[in-house]
N, C-alpha and C. Protein backbone atom coordinates (compact mmCIF):
# COMPACT_ATOMS: atom_id res chain seq x y z
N UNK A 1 -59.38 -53.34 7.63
CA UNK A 1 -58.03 -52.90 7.37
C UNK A 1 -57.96 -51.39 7.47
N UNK A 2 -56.59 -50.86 7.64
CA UNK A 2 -56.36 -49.26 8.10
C UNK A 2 -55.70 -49.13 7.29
N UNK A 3 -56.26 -48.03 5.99
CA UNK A 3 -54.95 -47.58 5.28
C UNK A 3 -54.80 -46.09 5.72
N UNK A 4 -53.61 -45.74 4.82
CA UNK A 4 -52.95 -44.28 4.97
C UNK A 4 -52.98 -43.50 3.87
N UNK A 5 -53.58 -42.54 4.29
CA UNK A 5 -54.02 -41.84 3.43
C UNK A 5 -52.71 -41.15 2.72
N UNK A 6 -52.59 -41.10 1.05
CA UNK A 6 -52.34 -40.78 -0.06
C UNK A 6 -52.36 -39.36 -0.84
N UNK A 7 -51.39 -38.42 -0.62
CA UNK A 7 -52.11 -37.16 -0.85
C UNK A 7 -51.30 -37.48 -2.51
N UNK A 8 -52.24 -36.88 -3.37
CA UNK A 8 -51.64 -36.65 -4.80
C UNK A 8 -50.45 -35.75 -4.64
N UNK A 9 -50.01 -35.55 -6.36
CA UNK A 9 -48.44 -34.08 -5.76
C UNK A 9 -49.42 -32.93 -5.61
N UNK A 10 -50.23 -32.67 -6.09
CA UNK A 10 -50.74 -30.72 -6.23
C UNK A 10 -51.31 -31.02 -5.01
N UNK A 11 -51.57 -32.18 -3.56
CA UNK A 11 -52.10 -31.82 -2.59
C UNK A 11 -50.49 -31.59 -1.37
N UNK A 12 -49.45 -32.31 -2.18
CA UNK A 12 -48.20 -32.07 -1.16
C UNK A 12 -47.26 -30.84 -1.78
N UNK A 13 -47.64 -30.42 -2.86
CA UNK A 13 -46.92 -29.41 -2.78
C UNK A 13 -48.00 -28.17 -2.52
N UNK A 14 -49.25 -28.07 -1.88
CA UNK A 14 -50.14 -26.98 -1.49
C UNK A 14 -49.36 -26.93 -0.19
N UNK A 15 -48.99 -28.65 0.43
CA UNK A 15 -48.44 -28.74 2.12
C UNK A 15 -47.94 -27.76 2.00
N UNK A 16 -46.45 -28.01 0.93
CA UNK A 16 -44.99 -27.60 1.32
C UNK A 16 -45.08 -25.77 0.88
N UNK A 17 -46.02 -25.63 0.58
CA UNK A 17 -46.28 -23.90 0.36
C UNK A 17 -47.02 -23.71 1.13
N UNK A 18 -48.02 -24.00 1.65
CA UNK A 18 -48.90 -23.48 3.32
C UNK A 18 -47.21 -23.80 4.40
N UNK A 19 -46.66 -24.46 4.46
CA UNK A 19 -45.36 -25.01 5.68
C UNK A 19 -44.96 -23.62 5.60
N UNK A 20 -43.89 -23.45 3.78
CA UNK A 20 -43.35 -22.13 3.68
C UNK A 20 -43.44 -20.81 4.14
N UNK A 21 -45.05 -21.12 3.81
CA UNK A 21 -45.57 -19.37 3.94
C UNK A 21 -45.59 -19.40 5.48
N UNK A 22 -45.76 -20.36 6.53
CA UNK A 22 -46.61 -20.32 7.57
C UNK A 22 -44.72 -19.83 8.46
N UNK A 23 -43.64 -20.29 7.92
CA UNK A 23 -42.86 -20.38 8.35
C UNK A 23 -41.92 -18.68 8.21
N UNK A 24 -42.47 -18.27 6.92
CA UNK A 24 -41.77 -17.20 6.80
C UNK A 24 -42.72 -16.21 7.49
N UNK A 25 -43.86 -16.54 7.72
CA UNK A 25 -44.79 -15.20 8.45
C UNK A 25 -45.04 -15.42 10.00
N UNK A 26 -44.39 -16.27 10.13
CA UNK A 26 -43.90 -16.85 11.54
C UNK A 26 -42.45 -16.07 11.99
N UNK A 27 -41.45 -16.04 11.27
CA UNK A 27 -40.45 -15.72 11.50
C UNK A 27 -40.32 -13.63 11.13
N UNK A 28 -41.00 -13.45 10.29
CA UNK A 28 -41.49 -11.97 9.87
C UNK A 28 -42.41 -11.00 11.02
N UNK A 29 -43.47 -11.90 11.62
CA UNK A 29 -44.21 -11.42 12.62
C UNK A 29 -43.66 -12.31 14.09
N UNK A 30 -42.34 -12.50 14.34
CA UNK A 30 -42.68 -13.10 15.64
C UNK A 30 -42.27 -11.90 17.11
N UNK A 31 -42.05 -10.63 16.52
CA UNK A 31 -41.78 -9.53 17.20
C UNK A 31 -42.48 -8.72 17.56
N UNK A 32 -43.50 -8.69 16.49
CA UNK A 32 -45.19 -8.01 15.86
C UNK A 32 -46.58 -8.10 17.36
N UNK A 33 -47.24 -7.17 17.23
CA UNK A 33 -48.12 -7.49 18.47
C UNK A 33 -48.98 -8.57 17.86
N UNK A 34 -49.58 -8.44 16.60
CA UNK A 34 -50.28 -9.20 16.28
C UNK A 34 -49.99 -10.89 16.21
N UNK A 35 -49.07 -11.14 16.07
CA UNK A 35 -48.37 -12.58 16.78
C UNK A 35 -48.48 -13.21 15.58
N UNK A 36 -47.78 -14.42 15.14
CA UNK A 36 -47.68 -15.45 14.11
C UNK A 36 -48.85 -16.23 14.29
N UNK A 37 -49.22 -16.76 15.69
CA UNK A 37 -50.43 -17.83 15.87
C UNK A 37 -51.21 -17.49 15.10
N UNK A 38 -51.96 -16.42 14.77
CA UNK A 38 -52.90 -15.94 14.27
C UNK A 38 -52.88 -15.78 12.76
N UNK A 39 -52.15 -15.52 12.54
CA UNK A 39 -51.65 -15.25 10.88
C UNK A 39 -51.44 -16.87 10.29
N UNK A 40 -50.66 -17.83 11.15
CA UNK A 40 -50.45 -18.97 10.69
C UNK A 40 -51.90 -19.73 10.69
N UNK A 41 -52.63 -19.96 11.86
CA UNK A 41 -53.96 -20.86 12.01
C UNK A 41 -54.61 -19.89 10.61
N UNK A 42 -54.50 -18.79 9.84
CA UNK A 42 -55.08 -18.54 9.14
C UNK A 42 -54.62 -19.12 7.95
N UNK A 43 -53.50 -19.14 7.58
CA UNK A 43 -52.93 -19.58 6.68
C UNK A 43 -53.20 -21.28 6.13
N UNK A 44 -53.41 -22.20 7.18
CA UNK A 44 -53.67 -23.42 7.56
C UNK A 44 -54.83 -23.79 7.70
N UNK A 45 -55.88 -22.71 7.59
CA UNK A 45 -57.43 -22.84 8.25
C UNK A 45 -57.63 -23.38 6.62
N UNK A 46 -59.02 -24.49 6.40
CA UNK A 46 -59.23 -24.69 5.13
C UNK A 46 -60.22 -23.73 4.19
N UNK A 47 -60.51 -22.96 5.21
CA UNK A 47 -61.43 -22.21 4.61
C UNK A 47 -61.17 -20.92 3.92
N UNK A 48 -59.73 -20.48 4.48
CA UNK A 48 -59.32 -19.67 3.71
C UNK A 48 -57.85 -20.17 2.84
N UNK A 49 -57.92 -20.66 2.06
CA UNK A 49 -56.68 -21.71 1.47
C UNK A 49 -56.61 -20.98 0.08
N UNK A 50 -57.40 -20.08 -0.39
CA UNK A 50 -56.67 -19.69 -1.90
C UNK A 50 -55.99 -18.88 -1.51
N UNK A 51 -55.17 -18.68 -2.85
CA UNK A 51 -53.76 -17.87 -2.95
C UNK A 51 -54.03 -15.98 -2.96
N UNK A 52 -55.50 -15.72 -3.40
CA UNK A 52 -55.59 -14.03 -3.35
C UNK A 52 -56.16 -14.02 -1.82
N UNK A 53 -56.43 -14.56 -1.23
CA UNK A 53 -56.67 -14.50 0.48
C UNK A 53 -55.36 -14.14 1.45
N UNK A 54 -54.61 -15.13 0.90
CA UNK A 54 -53.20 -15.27 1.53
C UNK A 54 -52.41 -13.76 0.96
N UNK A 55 -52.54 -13.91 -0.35
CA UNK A 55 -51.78 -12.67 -0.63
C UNK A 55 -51.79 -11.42 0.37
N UNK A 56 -53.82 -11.37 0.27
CA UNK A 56 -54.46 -9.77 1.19
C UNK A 56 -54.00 -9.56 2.30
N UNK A 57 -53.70 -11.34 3.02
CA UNK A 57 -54.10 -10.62 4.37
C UNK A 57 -52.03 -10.70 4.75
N UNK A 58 -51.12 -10.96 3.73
CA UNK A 58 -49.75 -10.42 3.80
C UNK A 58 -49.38 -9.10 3.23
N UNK A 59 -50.46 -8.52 2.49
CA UNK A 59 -50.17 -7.45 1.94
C UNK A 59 -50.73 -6.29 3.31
N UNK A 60 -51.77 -6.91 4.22
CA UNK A 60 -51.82 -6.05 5.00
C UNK A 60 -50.88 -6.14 6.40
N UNK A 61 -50.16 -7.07 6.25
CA UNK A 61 -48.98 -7.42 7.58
C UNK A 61 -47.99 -6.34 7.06
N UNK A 62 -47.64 -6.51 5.81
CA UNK A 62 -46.46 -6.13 5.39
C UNK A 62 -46.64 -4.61 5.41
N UNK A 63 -47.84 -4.00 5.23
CA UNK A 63 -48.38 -2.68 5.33
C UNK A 63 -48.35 -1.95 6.48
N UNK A 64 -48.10 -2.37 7.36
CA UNK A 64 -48.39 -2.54 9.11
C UNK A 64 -47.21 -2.28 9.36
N UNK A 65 -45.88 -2.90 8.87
CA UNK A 65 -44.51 -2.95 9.45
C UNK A 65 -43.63 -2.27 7.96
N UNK A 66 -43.64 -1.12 7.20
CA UNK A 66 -43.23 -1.51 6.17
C UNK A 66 -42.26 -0.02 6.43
N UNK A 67 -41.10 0.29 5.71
CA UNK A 67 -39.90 0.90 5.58
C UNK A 67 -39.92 2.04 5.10
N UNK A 68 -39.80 3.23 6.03
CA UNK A 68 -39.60 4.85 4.83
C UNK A 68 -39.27 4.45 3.52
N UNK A 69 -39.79 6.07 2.88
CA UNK A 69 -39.52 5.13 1.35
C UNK A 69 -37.72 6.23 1.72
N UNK A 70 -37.41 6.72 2.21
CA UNK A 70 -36.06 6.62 2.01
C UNK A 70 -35.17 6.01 2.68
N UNK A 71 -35.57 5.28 3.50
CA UNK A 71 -34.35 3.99 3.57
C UNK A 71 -34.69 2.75 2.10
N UNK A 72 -35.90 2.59 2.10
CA UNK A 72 -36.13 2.14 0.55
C UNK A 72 -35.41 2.23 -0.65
N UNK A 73 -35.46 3.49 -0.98
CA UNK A 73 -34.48 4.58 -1.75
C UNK A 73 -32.80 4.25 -1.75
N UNK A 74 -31.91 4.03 -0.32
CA UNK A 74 -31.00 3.73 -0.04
C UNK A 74 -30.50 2.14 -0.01
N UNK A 75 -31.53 1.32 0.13
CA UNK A 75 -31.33 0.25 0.28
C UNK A 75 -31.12 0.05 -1.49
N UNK A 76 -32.24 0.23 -2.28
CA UNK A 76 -32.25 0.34 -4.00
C UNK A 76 -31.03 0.81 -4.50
N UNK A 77 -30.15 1.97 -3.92
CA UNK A 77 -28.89 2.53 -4.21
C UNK A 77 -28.18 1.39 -4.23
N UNK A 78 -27.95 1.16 -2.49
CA UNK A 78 -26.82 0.43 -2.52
C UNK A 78 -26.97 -1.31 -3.19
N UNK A 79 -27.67 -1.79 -3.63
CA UNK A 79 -27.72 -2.76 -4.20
C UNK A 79 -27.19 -2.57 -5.71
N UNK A 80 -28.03 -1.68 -6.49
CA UNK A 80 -27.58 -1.21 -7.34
C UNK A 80 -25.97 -0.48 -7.92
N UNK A 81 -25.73 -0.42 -6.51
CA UNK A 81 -24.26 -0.40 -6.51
C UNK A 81 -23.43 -1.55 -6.51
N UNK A 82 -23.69 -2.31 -5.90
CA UNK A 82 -22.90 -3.87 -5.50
C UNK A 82 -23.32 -4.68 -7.26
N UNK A 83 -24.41 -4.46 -7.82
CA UNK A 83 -24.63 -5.44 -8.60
C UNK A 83 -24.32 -5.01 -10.10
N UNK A 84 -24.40 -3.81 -10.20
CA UNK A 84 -24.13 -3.28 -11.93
C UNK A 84 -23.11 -3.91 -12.08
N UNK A 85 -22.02 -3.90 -11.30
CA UNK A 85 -20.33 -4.26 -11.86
C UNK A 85 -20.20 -5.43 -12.16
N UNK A 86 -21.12 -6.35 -11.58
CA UNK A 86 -21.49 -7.91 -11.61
C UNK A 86 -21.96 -8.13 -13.35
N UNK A 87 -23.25 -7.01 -13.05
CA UNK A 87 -24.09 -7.74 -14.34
C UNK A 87 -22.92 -7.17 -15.73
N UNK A 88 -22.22 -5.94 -15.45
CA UNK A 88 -21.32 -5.59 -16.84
C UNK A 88 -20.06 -6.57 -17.20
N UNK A 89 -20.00 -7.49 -15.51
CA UNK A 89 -18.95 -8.29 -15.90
C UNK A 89 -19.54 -9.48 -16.36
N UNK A 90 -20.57 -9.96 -16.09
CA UNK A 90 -21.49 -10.85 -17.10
C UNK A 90 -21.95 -11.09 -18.57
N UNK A 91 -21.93 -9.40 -18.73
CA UNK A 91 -22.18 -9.29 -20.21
C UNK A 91 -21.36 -9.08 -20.67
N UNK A 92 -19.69 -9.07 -20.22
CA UNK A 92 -18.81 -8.74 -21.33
C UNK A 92 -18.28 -10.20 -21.39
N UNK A 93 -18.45 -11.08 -20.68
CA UNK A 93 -18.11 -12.28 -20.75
C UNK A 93 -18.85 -13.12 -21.89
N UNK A 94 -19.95 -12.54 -21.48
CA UNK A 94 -21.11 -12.90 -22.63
C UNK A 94 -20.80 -13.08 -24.13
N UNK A 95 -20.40 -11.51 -24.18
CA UNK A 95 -20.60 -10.77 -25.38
C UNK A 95 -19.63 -11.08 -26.22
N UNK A 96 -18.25 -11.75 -25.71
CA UNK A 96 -16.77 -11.66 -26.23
C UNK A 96 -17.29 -12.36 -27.08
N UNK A 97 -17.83 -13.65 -27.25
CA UNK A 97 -18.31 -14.97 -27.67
C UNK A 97 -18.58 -14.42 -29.02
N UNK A 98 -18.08 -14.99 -29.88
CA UNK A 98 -18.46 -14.53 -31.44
C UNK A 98 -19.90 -15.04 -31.99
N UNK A 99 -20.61 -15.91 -31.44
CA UNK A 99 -22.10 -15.95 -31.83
C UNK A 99 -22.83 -14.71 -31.70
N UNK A 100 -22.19 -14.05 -30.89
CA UNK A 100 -22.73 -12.39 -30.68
C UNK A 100 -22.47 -11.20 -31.39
């Protein structure tokens, strides 16, 4: 008889986070000289499958392609602009509430 193999959950949700990662560093490097193939077969290889491996070798992609710190700076502004008015209108909504 042929059965089919059975992955437990902590072996399908390792899938659906190797898929993720392989998908977002696919789509992050597909402009990059260094190419996604390479970064993904690593990601997927079993030999390098823990999580501080994966981290290193995105911390050195991301190092490779990464943003003046003053567009950094500007990007931090303008968010910080769009969102304070949000979070003060959150907390006064909050706050009206007499448990407070």
């Amino acid at each position: 008889e042929e059965f089919i193999a059975v992955l437990d959950e902590d072996d399908q949700w390792e899938r659906k986070r190797q898929e993720k990662l392989r998908k977002v560093i696919e789509k992050s490097t597909s402009g990059n000289s260094i190419g996604a193939h390479s970064i993904g077969s690593y990601v997927s290889s079993g030999s390098h499958s823990t999580s501080r491996e994966i981290i290193l070798a995105l911390k050195e992609e991301f190092a490779k392609s990464s943003n003046p710190v003053s567009v950094s700076i500007v990007y931090g502004l303008i968010n910080a602009i769009i969102v304070l008015p949000v979070i003060m209108s959150f907390g006064n909504i909050i706050y009206q509430d007499g448990f407070f």
